[in-house]
C-alpha atoms as a PDB file:
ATOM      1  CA  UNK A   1     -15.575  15.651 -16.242  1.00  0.00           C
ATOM      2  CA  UNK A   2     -15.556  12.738 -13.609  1.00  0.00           C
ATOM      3  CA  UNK A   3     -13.118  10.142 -14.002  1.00  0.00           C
ATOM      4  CA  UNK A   4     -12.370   7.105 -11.893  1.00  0.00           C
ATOM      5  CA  UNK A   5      -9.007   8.721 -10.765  1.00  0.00           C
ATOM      6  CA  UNK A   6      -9.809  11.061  -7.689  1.00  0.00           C
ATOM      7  CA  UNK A   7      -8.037  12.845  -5.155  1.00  0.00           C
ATOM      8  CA  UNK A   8      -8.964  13.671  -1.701  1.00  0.00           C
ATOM      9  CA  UNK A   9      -7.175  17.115  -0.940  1.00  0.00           C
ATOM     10  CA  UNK A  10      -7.181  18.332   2.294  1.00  0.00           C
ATOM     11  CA  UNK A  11      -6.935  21.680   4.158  1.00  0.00           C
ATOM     12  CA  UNK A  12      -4.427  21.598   6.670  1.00  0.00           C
ATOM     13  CA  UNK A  13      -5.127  24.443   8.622  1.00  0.00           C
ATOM     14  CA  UNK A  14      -8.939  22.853   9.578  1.00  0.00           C
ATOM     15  CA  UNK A  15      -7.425  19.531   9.691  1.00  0.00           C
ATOM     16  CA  UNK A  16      -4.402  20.725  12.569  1.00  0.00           C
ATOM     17  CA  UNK A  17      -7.255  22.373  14.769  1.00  0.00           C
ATOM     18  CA  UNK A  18      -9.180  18.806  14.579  1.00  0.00           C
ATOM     19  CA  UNK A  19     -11.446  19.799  11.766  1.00  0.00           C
ATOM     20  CA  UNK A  20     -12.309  17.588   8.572  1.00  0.00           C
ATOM     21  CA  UNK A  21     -12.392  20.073   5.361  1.00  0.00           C
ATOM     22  CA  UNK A  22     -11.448  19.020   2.124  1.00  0.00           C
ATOM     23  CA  UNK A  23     -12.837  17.802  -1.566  1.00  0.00           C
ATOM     24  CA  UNK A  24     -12.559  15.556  -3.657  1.00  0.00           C
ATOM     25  CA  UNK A  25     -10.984  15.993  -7.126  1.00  0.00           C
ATOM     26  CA  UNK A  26     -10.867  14.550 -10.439  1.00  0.00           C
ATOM     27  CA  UNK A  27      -7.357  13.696 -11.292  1.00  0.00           C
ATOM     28  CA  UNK A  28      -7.835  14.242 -14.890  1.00  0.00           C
ATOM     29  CA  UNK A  29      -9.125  17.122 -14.561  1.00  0.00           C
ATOM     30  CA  UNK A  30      -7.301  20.290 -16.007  1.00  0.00           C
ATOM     31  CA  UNK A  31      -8.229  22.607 -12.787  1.00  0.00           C
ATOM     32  CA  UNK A  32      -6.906  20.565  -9.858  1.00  0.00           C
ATOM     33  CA  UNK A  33      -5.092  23.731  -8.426  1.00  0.00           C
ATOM     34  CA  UNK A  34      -8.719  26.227  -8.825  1.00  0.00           C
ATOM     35  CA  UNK A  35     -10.276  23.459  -7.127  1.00  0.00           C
ATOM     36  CA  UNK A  36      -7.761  23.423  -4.097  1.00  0.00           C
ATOM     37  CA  UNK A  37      -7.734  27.230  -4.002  1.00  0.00           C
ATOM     38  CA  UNK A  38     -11.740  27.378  -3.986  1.00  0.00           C
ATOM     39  CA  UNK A  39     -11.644  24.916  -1.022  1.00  0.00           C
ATOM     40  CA  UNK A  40      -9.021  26.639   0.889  1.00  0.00           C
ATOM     41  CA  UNK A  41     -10.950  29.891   0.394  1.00  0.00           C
ATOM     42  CA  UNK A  42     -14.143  28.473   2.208  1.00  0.00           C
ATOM     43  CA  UNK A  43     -11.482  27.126   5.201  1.00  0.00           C
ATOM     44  CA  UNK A  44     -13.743  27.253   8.525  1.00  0.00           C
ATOM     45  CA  UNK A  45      -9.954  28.402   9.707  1.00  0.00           C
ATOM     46  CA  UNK A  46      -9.991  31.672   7.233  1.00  0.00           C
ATOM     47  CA  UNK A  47      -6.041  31.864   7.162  1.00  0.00           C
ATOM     48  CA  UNK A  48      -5.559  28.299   4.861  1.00  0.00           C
ATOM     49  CA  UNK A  49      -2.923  28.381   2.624  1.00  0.00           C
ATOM     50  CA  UNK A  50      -1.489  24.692   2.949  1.00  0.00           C
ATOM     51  CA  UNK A  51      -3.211  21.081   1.791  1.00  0.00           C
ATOM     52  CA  UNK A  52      -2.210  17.598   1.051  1.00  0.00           C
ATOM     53  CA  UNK A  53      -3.863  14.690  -0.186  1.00  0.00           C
ATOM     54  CA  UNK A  54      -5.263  12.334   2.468  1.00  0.00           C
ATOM     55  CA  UNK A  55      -6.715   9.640   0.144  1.00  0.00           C
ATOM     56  CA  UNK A  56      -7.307   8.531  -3.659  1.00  0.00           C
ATOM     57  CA  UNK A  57      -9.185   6.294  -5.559  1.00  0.00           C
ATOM     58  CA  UNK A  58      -8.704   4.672  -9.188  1.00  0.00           C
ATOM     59  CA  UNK A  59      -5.057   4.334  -8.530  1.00  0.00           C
ATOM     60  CA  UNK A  60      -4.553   0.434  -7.976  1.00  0.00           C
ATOM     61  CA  UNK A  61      -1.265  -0.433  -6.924  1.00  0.00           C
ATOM     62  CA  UNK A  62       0.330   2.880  -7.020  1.00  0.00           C
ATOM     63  CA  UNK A  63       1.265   5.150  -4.315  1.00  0.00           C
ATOM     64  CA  UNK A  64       0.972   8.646  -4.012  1.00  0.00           C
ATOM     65  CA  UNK A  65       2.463  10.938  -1.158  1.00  0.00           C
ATOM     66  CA  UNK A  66       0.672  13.242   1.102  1.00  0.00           C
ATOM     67  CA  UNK A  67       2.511  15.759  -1.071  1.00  0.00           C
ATOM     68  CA  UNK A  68       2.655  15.056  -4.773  1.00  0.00           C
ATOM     69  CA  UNK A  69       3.033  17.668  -7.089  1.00  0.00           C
ATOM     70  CA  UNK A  70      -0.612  18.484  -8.332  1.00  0.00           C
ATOM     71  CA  UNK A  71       1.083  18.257 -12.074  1.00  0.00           C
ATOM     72  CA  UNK A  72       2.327  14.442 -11.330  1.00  0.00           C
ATOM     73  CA  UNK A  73      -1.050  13.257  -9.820  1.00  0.00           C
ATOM     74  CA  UNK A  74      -2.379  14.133 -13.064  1.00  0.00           C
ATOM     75  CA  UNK A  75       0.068  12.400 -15.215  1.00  0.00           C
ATOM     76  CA  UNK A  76       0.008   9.454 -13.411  1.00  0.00           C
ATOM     77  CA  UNK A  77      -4.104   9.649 -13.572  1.00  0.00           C
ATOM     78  CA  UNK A  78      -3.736  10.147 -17.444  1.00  0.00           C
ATOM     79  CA  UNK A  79      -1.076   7.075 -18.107  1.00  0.00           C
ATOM     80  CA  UNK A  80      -3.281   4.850 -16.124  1.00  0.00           C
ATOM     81  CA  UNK A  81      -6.361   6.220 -17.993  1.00  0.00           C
ATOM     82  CA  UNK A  82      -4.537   5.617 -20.943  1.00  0.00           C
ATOM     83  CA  UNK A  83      -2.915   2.045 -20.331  1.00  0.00           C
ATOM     84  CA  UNK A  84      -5.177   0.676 -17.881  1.00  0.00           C
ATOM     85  CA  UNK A  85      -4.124  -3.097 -18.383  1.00  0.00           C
ATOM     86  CA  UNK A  86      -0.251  -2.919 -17.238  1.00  0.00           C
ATOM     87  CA  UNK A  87       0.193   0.690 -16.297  1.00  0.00           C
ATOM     88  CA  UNK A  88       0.207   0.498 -12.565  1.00  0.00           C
ATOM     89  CA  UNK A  89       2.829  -2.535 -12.738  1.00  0.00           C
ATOM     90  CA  UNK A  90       4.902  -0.157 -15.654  1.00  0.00           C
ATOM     91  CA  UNK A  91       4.878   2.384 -12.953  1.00  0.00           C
ATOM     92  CA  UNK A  92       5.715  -0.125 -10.609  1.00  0.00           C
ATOM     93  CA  UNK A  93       8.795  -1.042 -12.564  1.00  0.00           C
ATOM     94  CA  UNK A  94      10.093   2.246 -13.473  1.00  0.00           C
ATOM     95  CA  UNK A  95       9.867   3.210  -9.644  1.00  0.00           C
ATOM     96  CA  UNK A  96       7.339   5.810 -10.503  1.00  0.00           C
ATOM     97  CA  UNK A  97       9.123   7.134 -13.254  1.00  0.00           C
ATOM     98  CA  UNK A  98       6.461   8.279 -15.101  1.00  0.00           C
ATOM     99  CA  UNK A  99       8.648   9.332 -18.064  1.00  0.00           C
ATOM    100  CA  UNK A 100      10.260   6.281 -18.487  1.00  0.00           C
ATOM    101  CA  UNK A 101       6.876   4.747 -18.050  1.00  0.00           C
ATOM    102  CA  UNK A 102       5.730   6.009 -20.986  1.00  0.00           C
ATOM    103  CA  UNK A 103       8.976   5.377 -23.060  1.00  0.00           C
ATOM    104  CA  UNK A 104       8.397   1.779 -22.259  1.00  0.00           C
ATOM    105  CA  UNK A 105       4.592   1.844 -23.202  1.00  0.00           C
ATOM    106  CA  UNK A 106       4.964   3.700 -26.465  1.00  0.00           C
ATOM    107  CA  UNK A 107       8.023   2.038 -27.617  1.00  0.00           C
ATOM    108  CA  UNK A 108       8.678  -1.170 -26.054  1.00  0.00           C
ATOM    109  CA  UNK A 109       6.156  -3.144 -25.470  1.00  0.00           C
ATOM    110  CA  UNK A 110       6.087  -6.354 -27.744  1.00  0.00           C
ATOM    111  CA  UNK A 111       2.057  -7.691 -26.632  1.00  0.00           C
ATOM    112  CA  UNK A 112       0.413  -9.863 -24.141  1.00  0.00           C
ATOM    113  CA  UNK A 113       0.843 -13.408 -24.329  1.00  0.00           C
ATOM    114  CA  UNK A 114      -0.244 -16.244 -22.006  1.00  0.00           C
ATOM    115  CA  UNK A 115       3.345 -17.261 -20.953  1.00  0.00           C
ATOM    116  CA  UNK A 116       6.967 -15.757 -21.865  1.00  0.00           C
ATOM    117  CA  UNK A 117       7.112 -19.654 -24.011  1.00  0.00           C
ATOM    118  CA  UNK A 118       4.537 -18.473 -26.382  1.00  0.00           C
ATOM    119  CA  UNK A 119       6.170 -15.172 -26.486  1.00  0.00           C
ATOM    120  CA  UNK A 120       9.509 -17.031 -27.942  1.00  0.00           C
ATOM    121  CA  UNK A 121       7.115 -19.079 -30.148  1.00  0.00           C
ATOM    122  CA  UNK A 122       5.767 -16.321 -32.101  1.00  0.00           C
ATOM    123  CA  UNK A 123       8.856 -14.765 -32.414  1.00  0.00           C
ATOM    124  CA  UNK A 124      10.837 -17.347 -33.140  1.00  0.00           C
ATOM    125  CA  UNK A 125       8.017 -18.593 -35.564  1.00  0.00           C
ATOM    126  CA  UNK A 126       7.800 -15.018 -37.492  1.00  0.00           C
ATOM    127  CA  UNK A 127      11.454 -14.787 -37.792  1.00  0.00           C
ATOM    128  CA  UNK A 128      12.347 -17.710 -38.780  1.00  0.00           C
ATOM    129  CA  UNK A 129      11.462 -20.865 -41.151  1.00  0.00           C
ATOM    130  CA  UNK A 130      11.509 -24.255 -38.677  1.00  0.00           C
ATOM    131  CA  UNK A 131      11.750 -27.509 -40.964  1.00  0.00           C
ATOM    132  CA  UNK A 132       8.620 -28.863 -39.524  1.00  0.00           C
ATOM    133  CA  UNK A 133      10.935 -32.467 -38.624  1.00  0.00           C
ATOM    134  CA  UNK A 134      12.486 -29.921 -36.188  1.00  0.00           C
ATOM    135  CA  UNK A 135       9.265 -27.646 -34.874  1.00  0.00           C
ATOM    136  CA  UNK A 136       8.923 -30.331 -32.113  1.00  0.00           C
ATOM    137  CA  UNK A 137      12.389 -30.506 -30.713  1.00  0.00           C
ATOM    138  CA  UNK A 138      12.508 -26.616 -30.032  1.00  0.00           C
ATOM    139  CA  UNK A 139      12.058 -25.706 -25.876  1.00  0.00           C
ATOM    140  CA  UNK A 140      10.638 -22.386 -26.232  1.00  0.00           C
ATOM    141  CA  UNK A 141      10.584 -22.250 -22.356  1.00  0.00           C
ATOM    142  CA  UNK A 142      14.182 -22.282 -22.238  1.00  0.00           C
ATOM    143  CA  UNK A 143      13.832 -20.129 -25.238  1.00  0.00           C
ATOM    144  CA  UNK A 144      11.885 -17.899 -23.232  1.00  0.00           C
ATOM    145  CA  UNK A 145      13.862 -17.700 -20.225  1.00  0.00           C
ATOM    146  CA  UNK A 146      17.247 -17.305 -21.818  1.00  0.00           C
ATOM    147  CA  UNK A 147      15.651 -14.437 -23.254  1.00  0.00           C
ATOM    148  CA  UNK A 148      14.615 -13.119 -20.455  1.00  0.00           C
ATOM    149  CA  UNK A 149      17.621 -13.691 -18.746  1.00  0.00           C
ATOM    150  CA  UNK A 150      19.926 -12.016 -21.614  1.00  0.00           C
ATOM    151  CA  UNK A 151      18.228  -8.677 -21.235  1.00  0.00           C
ATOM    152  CA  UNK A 152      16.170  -8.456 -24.157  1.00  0.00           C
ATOM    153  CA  UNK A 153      12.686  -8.311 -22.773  1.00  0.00           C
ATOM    154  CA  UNK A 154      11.467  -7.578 -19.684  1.00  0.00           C
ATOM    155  CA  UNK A 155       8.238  -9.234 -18.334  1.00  0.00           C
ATOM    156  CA  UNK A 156       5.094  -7.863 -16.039  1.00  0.00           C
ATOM    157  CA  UNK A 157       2.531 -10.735 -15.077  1.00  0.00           C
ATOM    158  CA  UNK A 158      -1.016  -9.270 -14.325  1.00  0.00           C
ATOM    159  CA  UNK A 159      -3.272 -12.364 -13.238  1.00  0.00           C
ATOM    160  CA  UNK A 160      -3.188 -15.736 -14.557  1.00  0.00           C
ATOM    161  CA  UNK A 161      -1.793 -16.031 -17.860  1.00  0.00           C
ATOM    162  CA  UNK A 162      -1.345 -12.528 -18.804  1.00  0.00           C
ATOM    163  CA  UNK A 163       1.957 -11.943 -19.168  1.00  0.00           C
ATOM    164  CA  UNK A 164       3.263  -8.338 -20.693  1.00  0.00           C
ATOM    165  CA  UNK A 165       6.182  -8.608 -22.710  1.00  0.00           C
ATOM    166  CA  UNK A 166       8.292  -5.351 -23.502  1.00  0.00           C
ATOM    167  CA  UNK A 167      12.041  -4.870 -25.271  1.00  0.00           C
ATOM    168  CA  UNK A 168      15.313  -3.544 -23.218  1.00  0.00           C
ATOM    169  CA  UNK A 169      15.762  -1.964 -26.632  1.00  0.00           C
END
């Protein structure tokens, strides 16, 4: 299975004595580790035991160390895979924490609007009944903001009006 998600893994052993040998990996894939083993085994060192990953594609905006667990990569592949629109800046905001990542993604998030004031529109317009001699007198960017600003949501802008709205709750 090829995905867009891919790993460069390196052998470390060819790579100290000034020798490129490595492969690159799906991310998604379920045999990352048989993969690294089969590489190491065809070392042009013969004694390779160690590796770490020297490059990656498919990721966006999110890091990964020389040394990430093999287990992590993958999960990180898979939530990206999975919430391609706003998982990188998810990730972003959880520090990496792919666990609340996910909490956020599953159970949090409230939609994609154009700006946090149409966010506080549609809320305010689902929840409520406006006399319509009022409807124009309501500041739903203030609205907006002061919700922001009193915990409840939590934004993540990707691009021009895109703006991801999830709950603190």
């Amino acid at each position: 299975m090829y995905s867009d998600f891919r790993i460069y893994v390196a052998d470390l052993a060819a790579y100290n004595n000034g020798k490129l040998h490595g492969v690159w990996i799906d991310a998604i894939a379920d045999d990352i580790q048989e993969q690294i083993n089969d590489m190491l085994k065809l070392s042009p060192e013969g004694f390779a035991e160690e590796w770490a990953i020297h490059d990656y594609e498919g990721f966006g905006d999110v890091s990964l160390s020389e040394y990430q667990g093999i287990e992590s990569v993958r999960d990180i592949a898979c939530f990206l895979f999975e919430y391609d629109e706003f998982g990188a800046a998810l990730l972003d905001y959880w520090s990496n924490d792919i666990e609340d990542a996910k909490k956020a993604a599953e159970g949090c998030y409230q939609g994609v609007y154009d700006s946090l004031a149409d966010y506080a529109q549609a809320i305010t317009e689902d929840t409520t009944e406006i006399p319509s001699h009022l409807a124009y007198y309501i500041d739903y960017e203030r609205l907006g903001r002061d919700i922001e600003m009193n915990g409840d949501v939590y934004t993540l802008e990707k691009g021009y009006q895109k703006v991801y709205v999830f709950s603190h709750h």
